[in-house]
Each structure stands twice: as structure tokens, then as C-alpha cells.
N, C-alpha and C. Protein backbone atom coordinates (compact mmCIF):
# COMPACT_ATOMS: atom_id res chain seq x y z
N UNK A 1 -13.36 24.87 -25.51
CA UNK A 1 -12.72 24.05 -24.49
C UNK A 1 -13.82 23.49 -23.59
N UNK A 2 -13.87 22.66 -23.18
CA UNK A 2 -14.58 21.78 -22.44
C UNK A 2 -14.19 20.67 -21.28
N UNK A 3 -14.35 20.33 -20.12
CA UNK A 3 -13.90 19.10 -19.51
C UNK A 3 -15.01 18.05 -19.29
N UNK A 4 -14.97 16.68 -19.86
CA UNK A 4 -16.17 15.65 -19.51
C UNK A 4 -15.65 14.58 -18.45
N UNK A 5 -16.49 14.36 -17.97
CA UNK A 5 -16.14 13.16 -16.94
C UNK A 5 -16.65 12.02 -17.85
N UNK A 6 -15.60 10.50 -18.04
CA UNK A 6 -16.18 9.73 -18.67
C UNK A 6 -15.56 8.08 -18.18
N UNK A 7 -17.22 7.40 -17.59
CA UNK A 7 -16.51 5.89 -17.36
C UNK A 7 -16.99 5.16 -18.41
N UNK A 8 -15.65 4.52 -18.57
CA UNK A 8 -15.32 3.05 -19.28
C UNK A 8 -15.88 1.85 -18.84
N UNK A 9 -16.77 1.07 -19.48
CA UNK A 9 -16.80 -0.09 -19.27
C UNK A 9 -16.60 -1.38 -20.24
N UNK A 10 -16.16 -2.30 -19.66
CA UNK A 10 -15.65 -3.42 -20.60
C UNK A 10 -14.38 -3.93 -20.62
N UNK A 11 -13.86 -4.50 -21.27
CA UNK A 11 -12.62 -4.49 -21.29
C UNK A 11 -10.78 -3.58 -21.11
N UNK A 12 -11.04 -2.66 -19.85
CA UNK A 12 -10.68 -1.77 -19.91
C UNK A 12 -9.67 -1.75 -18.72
N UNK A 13 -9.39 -2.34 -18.01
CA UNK A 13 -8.50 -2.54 -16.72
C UNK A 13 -7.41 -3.65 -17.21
N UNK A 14 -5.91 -3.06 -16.72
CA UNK A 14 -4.88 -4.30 -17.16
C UNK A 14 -4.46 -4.71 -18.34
N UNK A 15 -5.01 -3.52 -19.85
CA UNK A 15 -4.89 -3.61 -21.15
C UNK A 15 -4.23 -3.12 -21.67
N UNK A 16 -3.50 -2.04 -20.73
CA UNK A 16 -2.70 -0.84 -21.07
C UNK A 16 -3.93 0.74 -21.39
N UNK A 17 -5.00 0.19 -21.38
CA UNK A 17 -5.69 1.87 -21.49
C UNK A 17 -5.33 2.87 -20.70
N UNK A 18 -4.88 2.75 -19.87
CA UNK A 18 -4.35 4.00 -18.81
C UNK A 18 -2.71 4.59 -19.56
N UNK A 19 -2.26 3.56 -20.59
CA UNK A 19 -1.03 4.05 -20.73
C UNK A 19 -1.26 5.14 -22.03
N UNK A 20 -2.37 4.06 -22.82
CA UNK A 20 -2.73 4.76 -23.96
C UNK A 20 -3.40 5.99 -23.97
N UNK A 21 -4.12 6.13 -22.92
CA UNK A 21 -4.89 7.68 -22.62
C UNK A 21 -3.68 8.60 -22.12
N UNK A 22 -3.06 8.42 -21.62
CA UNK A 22 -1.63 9.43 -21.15
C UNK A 22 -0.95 9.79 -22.54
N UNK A 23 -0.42 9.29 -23.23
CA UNK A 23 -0.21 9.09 -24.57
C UNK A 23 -0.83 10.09 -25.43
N UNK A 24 -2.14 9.42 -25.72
CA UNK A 24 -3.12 10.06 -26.50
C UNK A 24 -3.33 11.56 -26.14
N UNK A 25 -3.25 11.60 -25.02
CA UNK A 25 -4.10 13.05 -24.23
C UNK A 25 -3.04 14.17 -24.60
N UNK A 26 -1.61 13.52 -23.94
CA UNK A 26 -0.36 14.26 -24.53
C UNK A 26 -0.59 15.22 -26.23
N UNK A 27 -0.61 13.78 -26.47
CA UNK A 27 -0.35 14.36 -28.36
C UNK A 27 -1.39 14.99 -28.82
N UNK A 28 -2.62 14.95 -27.93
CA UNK A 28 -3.84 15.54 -28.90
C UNK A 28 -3.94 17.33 -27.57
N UNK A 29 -3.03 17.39 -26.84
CA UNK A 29 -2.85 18.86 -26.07
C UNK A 29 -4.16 18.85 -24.73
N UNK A 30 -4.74 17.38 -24.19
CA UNK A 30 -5.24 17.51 -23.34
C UNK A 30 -5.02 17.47 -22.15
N UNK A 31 -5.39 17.45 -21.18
CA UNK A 31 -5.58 17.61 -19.42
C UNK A 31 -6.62 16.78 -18.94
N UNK A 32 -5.75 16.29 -17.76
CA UNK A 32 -6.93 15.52 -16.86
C UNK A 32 -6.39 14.45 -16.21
N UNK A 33 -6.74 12.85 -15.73
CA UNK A 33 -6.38 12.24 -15.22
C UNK A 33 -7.33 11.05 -15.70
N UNK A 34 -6.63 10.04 -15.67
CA UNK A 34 -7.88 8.24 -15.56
C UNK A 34 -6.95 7.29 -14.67
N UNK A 35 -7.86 6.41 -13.89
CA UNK A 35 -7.66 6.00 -13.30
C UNK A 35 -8.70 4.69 -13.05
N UNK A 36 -8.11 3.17 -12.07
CA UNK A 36 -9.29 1.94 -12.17
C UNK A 36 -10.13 2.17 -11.05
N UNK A 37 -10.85 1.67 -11.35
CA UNK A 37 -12.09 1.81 -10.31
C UNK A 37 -12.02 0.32 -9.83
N UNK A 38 -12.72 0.15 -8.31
CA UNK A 38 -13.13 -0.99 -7.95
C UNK A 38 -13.78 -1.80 -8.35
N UNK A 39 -14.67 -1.50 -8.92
CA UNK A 39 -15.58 -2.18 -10.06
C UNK A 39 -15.52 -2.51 -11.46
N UNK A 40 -14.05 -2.44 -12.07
CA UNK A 40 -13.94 -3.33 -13.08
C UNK A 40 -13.61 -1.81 -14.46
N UNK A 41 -14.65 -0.72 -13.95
CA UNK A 41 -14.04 0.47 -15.10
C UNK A 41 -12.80 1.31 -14.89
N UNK A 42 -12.63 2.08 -16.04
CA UNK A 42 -12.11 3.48 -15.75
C UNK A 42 -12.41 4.46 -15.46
N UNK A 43 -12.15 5.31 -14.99
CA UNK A 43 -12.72 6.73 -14.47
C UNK A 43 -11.79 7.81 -15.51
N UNK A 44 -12.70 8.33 -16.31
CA UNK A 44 -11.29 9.55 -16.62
C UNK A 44 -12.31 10.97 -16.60
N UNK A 45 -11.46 11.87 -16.26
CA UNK A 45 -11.46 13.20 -16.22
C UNK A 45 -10.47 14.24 -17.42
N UNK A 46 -11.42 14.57 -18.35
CA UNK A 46 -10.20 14.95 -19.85
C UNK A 46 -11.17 16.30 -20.03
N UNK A 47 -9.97 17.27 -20.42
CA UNK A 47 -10.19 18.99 -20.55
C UNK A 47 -9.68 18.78 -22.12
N UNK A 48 -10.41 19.79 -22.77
CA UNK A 48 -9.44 20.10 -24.45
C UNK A 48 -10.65 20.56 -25.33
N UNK A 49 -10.27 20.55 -26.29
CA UNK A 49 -10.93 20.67 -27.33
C UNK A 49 -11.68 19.38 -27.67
N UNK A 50 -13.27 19.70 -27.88
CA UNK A 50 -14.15 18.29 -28.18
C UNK A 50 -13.59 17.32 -29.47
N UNK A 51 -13.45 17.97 -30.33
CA UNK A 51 -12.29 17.01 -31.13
C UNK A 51 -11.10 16.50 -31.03
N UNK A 52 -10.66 17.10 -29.77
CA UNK A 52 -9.46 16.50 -29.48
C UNK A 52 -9.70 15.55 -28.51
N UNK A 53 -10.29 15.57 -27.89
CA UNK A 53 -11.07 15.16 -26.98
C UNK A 53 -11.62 13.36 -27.59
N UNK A 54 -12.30 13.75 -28.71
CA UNK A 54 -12.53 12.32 -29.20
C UNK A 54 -11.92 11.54 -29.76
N UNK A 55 -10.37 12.59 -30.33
CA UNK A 55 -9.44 11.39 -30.66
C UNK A 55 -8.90 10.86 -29.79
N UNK A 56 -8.42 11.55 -28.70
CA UNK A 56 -8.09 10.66 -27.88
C UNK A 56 -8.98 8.89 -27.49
N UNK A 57 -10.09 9.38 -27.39
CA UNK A 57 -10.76 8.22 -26.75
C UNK A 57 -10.12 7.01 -27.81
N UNK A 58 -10.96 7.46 -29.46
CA UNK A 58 -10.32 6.70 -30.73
C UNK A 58 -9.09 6.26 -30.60
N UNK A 59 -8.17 6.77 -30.04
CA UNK A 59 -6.83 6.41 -29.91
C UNK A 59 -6.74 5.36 -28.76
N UNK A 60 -7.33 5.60 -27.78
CA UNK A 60 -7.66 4.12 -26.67
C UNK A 60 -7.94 3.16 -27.17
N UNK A 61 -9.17 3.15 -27.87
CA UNK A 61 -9.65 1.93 -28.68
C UNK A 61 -8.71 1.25 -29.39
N UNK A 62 -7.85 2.11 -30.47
CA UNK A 62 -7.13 1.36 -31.73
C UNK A 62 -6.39 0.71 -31.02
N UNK A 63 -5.63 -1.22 -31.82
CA UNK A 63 -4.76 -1.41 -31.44
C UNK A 63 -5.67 -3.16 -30.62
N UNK A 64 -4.69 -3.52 -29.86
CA UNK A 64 -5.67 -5.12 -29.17
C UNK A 64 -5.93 -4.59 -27.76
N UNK A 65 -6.30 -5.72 -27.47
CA UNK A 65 -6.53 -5.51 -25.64
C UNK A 65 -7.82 -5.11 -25.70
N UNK A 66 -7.66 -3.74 -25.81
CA UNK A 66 -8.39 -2.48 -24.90
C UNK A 66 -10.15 -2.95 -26.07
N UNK A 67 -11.04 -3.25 -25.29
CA UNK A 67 -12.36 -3.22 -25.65
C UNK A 67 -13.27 -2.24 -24.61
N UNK A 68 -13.84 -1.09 -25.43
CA UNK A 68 -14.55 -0.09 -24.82
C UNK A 68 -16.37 -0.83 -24.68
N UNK A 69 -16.84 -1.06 -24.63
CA UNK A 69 -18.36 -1.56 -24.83
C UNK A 69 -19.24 -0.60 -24.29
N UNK A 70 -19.10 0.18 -23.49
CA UNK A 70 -19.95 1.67 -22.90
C UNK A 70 -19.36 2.84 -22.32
N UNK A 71 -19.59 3.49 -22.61
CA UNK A 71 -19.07 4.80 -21.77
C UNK A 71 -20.53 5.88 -21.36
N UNK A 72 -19.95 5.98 -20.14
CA UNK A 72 -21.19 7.40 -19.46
C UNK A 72 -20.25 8.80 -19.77
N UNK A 73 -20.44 9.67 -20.26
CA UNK A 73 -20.44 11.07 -20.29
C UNK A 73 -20.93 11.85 -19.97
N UNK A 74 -20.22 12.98 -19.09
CA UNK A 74 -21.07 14.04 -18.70
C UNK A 74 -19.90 15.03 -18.72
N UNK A 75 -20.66 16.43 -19.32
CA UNK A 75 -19.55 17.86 -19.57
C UNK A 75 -19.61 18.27 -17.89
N UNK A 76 -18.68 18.74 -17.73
CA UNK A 76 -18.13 19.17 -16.33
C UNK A 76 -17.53 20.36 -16.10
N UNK A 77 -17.75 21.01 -15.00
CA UNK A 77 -16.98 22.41 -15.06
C UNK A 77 -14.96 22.00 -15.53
N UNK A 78 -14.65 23.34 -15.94
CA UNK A 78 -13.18 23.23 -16.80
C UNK A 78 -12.33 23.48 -15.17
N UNK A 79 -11.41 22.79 -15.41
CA UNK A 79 -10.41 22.88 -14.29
C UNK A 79 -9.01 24.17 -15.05
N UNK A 80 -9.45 25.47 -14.53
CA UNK A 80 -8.51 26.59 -14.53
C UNK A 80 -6.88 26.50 -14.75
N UNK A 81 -6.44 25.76 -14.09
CA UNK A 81 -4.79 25.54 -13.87
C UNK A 81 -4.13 24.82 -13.86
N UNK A 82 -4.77 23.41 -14.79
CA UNK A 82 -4.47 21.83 -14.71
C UNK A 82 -3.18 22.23 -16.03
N UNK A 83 -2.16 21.22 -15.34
CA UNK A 83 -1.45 21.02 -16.76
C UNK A 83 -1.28 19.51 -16.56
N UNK A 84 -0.97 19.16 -18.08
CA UNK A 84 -0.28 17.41 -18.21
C UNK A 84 -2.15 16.76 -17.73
N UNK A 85 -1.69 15.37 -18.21
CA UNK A 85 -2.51 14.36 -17.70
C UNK A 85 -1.29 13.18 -16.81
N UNK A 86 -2.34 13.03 -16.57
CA UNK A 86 -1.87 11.44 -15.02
C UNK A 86 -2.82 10.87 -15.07
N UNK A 87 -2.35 9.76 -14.07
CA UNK A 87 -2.82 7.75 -14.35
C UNK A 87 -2.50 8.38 -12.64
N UNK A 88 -3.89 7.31 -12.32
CA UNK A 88 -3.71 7.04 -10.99
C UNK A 88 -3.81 5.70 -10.68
């Protein structure tokens, strides 16, 4: 189990990625939250399993709209008592 902090950049605000990461995070048994930033990315915060973990992202991507072009990652301490994911 693991939690990474990870921003989106690119095509990623107003595409539906916030709907698709709620979605994704659900079905693949993760935790956390994403949300837009002032500056054009996403912010997400996702707990799970590292493979679950990357389908989700894969699962953002598939589909139109949503163009990922960079992401920053960094592993982060695990949040103890989180359940569900949320969109802020």
C-alpha cells in the first residue's frame, strides 16, 4: 500500500478527469481526493495498491478530452482512516 501525491499537466481541467478519477479510483479499491488548481493542473492525492494505483491513472487517460502530457510524483505518507475518494 502506498499514497503518491500527483500533478497533472495538460489537458486536464473541464474534460471530465475529475469524474473519471472518482470512477476509476472506486473500481480499482482506492482513496484519496483530485481536485483543479489555479494554474491550469490537477492535484490528486491517491492511496492503494501501486498497480492499482496505475490503472487508475490509465483509466483517466483512455477515452477523448482528457490529454495527460506530464505528471510530478511523489510517494507520501499513507493516510490511516481515509475511506472513498472525492473531487474538490
Amino acid at each position: 500500500m502506498i499514497r503518491k501525491h500527483i500533478t497533472f499537466f495538460g489537458s486536464v481541467q473541464g474534460v471530465v478527469f475529475r469524474w473519471r478519477a472518482r470512477h476509476a479510483a472506486e473500481y480499482f479499491s482506492c482513496t484519496g481526493w483530485c481536485r483543479n488548481e489555479w494554474d491550469g493542473t490537477v492535484a490528486m492525492e491517491i492511496q492503494g495498491e501501486e498497480e492499482n494505483i496505475d490503472q487508475v491513472i490509465m483509466a483517466i487517460e483512455r477515452g477523448t478530452y482528457v490529454r495527460i502530457e506530464n505528471m510530478d510524483a511523489r510517494t507520501i505518507p499513507l493516510e490511516e482512516h481515509e475511506y472513498g475518494f472525492r473531487t474538490e
